[in-house]
Protein backbone atom coordinates (compact mmCIF):
# COMPACT_ATOMS: atom_id res chain seq x y z
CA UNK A 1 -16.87 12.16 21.86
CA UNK A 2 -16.42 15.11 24.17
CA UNK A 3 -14.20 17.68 23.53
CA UNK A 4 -12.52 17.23 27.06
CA UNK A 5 -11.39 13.66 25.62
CA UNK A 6 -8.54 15.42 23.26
CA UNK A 7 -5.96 15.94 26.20
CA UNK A 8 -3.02 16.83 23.82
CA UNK A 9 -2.47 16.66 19.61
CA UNK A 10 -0.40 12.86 20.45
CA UNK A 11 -4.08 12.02 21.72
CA UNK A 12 -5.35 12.69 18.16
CA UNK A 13 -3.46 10.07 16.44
CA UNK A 14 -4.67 7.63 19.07
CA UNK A 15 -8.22 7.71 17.74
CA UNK A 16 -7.08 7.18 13.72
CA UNK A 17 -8.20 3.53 12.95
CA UNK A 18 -6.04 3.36 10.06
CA UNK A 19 -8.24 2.12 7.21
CA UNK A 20 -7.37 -0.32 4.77
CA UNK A 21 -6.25 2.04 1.68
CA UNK A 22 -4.65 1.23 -1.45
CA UNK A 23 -3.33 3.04 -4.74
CA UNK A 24 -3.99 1.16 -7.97
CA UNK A 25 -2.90 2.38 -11.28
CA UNK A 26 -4.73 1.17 -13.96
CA UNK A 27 -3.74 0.51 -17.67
CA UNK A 28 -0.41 2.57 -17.25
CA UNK A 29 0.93 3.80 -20.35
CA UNK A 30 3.43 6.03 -18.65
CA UNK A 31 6.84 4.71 -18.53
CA UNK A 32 7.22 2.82 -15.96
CA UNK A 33 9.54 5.19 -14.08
CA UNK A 34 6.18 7.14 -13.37
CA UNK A 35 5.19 3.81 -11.20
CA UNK A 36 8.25 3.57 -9.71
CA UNK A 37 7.95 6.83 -8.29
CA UNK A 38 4.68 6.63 -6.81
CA UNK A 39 5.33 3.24 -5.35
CA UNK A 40 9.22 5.26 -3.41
CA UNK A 41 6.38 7.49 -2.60
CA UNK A 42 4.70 5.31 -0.27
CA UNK A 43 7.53 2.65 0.08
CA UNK A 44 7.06 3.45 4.25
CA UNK A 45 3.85 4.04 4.29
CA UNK A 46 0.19 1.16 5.24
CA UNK A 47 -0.74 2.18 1.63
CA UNK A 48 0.16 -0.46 -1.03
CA UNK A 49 0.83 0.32 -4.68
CA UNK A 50 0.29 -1.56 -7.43
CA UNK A 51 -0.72 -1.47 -11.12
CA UNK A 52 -3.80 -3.13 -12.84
CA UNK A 53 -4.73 -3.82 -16.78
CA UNK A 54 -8.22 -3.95 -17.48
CA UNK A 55 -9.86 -3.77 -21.07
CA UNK A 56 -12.70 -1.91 -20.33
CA UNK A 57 -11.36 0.82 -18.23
CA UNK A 58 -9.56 4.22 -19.27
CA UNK A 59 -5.95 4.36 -19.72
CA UNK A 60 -3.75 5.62 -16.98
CA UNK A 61 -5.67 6.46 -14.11
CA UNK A 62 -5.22 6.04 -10.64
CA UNK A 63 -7.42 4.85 -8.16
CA UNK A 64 -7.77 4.56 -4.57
CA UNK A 65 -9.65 1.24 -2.85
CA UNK A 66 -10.75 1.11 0.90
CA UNK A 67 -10.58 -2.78 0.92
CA UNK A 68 -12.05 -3.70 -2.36
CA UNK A 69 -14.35 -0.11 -2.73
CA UNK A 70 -13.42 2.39 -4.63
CA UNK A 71 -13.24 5.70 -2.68
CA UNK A 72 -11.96 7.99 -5.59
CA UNK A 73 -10.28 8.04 -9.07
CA UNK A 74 -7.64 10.56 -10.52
CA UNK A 75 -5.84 10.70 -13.87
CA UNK A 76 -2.42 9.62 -13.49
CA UNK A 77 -1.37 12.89 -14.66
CA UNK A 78 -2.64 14.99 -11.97
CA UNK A 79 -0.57 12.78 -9.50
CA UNK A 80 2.60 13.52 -11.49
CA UNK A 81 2.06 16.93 -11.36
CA UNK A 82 1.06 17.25 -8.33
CA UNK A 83 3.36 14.91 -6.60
CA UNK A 84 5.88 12.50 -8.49
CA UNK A 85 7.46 15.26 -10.95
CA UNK A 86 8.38 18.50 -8.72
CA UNK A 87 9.55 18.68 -5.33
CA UNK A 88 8.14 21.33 -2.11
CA UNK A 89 9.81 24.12 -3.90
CA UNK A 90 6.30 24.18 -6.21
CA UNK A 91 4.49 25.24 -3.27
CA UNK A 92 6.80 26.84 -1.14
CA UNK A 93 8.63 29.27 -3.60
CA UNK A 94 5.24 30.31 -4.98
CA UNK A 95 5.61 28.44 -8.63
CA UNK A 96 2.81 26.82 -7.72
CA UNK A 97 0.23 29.46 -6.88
CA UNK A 98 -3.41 29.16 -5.00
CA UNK A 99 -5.64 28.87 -8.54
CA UNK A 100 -3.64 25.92 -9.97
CA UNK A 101 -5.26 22.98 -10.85
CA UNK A 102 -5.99 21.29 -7.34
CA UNK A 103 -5.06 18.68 -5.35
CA UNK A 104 -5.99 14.78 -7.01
CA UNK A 105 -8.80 13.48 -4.89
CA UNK A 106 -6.28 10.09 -4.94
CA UNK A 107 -4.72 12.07 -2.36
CA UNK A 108 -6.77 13.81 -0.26
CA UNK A 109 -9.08 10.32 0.20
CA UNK A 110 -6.21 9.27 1.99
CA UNK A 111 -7.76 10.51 5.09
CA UNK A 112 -7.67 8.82 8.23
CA UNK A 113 -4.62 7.19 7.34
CA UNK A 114 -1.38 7.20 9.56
CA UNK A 115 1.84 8.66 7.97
CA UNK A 116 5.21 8.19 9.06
CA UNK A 117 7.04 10.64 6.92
CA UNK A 118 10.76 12.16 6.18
CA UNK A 119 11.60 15.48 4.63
CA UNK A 120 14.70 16.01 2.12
CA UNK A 121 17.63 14.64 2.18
CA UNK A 122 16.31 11.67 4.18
CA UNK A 123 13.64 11.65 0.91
CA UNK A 124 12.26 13.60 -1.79
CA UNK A 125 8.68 12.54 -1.53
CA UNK A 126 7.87 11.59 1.51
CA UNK A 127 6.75 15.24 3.67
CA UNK A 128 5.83 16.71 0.47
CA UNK A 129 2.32 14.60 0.89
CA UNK A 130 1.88 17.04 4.25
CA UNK A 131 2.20 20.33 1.75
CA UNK A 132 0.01 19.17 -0.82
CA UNK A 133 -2.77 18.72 1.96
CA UNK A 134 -1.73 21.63 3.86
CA UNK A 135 -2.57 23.73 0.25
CA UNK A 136 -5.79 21.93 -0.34
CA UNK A 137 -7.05 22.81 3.47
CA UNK A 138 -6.25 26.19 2.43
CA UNK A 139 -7.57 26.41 -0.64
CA UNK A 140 -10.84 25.18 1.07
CA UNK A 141 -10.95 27.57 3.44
CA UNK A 142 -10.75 30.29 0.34
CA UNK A 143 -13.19 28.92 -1.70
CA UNK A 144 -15.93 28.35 0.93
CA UNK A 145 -15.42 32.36 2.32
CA UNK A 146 -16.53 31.66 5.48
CA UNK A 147 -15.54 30.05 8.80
CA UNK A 148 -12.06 29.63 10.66
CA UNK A 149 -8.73 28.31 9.81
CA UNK A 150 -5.81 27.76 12.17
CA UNK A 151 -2.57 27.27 10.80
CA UNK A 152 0.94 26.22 13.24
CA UNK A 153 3.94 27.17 11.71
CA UNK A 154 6.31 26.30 14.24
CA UNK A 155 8.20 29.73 13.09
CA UNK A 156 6.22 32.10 11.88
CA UNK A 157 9.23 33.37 10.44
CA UNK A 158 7.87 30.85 7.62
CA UNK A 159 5.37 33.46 6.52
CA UNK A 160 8.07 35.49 5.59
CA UNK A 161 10.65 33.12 4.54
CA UNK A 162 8.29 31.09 1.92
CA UNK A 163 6.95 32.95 -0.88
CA UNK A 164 4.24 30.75 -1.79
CA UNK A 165 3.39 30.31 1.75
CA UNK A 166 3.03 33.84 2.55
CA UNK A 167 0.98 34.42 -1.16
CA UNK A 168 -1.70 32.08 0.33
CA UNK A 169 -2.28 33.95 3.35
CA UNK A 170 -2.14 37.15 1.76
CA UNK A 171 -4.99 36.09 0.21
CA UNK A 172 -6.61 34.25 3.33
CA UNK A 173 -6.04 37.34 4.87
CA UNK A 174 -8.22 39.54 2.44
CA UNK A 175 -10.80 37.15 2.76
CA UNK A 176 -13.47 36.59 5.29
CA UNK A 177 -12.32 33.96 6.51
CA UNK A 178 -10.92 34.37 10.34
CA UNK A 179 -7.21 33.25 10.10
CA UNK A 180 -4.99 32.71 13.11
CA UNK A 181 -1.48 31.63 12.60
CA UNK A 182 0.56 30.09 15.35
CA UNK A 183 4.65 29.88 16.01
CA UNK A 184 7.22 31.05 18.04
CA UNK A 185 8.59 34.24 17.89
CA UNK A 186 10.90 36.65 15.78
CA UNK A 187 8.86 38.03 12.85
CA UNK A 188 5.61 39.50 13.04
CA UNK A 189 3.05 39.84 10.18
CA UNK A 190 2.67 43.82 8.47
CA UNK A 191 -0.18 45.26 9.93
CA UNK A 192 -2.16 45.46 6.19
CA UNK A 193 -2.37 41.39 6.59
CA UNK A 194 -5.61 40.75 8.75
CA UNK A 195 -4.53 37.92 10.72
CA UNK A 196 -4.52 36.61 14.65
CA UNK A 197 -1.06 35.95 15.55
CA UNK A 198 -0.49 33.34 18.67
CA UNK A 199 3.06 33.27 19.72
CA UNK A 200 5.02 30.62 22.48
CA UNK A 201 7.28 27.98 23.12
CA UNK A 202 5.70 24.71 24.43
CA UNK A 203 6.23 21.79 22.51
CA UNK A 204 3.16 22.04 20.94
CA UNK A 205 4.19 25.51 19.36
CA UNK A 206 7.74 23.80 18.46
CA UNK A 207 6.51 20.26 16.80
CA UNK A 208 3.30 20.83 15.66
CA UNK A 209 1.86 21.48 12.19
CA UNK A 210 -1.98 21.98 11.65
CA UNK A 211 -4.20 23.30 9.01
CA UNK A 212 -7.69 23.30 10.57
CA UNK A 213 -10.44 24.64 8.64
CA UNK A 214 -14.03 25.34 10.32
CA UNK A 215 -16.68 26.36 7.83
CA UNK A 216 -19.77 28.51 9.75
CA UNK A 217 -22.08 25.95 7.93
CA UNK A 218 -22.37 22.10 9.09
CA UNK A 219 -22.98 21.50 5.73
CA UNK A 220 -19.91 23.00 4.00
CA UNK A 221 -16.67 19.92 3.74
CA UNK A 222 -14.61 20.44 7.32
CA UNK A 223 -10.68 19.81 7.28
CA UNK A 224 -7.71 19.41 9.99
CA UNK A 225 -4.35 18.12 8.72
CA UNK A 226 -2.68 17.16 11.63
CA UNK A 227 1.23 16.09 12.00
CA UNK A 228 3.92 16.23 14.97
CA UNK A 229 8.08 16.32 14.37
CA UNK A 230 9.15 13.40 15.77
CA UNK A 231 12.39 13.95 14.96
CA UNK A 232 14.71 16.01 12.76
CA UNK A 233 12.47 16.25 9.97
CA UNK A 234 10.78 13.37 10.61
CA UNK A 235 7.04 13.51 11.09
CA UNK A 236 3.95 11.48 12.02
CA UNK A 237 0.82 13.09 10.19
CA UNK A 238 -3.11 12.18 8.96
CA UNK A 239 -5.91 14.54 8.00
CA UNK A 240 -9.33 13.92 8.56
CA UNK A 241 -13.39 15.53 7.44
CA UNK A 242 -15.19 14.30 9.94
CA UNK A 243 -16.21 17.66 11.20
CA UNK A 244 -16.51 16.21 15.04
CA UNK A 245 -13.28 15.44 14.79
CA UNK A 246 -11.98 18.96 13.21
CA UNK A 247 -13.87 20.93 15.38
CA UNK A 248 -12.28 19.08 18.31
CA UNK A 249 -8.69 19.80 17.29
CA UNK A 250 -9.96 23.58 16.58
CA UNK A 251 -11.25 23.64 20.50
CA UNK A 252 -7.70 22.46 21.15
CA UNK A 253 -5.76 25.07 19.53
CA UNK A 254 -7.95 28.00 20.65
CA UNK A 255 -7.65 26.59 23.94
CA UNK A 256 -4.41 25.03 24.62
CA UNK A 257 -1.84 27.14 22.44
């Protein structure tokens, strides 16, 4: 692919294939109120849940199958903490800091995948999926020291507004990492915070919400989250690592916004 192929951020969700994912939880001791939130989690959503006992296998654990492969494996308790038990106030308010315990790889394996997804009051669950990635794109960019990340906001006002939010580029912003935030206007970052601001009004600046990580070395893990507001609070969203793919959205923000 050619980077002249990406003619707008819509054009990026008509390359996602849409693989074949699945959750499985396996030997759940949990009440099963745990399962039933993880399965309203994904209700809407191409990825099934369902719940598997097998004798030789550990005790609640979660797993995530690409047909009939497994692709990655999580302890049932990282999802509820992560996920099921707290709502976007753990990562927006700042309760839920950059150095906590991670994002489960359950989650961020479901790459490539095609969300359709609703914020509060429309759901709980749903666009809280989009933050949890959003924080582990960041947290990659932080822990690999290097490279570029470009963030859309829609306001940048958010910066100010969202405590945890703004704690996480604080720190992005000490880094080495180049950091350029995007969003329309009204607030303005303090000069001590070394970021690139990119200010407008296109629809692009107004619906769009990307976390795009470029490390300097090919080697190092690559990351765009990618998701457009398709209506009030309503929005269609995947992530991907193939770092073709990243850098391509990354050429399309430096160029196009």
């Amino acid at each position: 692919m050619s980077d002249s192929t990406l003619s707008s951020l819509q054009a990026f969700f008509d390359e996602v294939e849409d693989p074949n994912r699945s959750l499985v939880v396996v030997n759940r001791r949990e009440p099963k109120a745990v399962q039933s939130l993880l399965e309203s989690a994904f209700a809407e959503q191409s990825v099934t849940v369902s719940e598997l006992d097998l004798s030789d296998e550990a005790d609640d654990v979660v797993v995530v199958l690409d047909g009939k492969r497994v692709v990655a494996t999580s302890p049932l308790s990282e999802v509820m903490n992560a996920l099921l038990l707290v709502n976007s106030d753990r990562y927006i308010t700042g309760t839920s800091g950059v150095d906590d315990s991670g994002v489960p790889d359950v989650l961020t394996a479901l790459d490539g995948v095609e969300f359709e997804l609703r914020g509060y009051p429309a759901s709980n669950k749903e666009k809280l999926l989009l933050i949890v990635i959003s924080r582990y794109v960041e947290r990659l960019a932080l822990t690999v020291g290097d490279g570029r990340l470009r963030s859309t906001f829609q306001r940048l006002s958010r910066l100010a507004d969202e405590r945890g939010t703004r704690a996480i580029y604080e720190r992005l912003a000490a880094s080495t990492v180049d950091v350029h935030v995007y969003g329309t206007a009204g607030w303005g970052p303090p000069t001590s915070l070394d970021l690139t601001v990119h200010t407008g009004t296109s629809a692009d600046y107004r619906q769009s919400w990307c976390v795009v990580f470029v490390p300097e070395r090919a080697s190092e893990r690559h990351a765009a989250l990618v998701a457009l507001e398709t209506g009030p609070n309503v929005w269609r969203g995947t992530w991907t690592y193939d770092p073709e793919r990243v850098r391509r959205v990354d050429r399309y923000l430096e160029r196009r916004f």
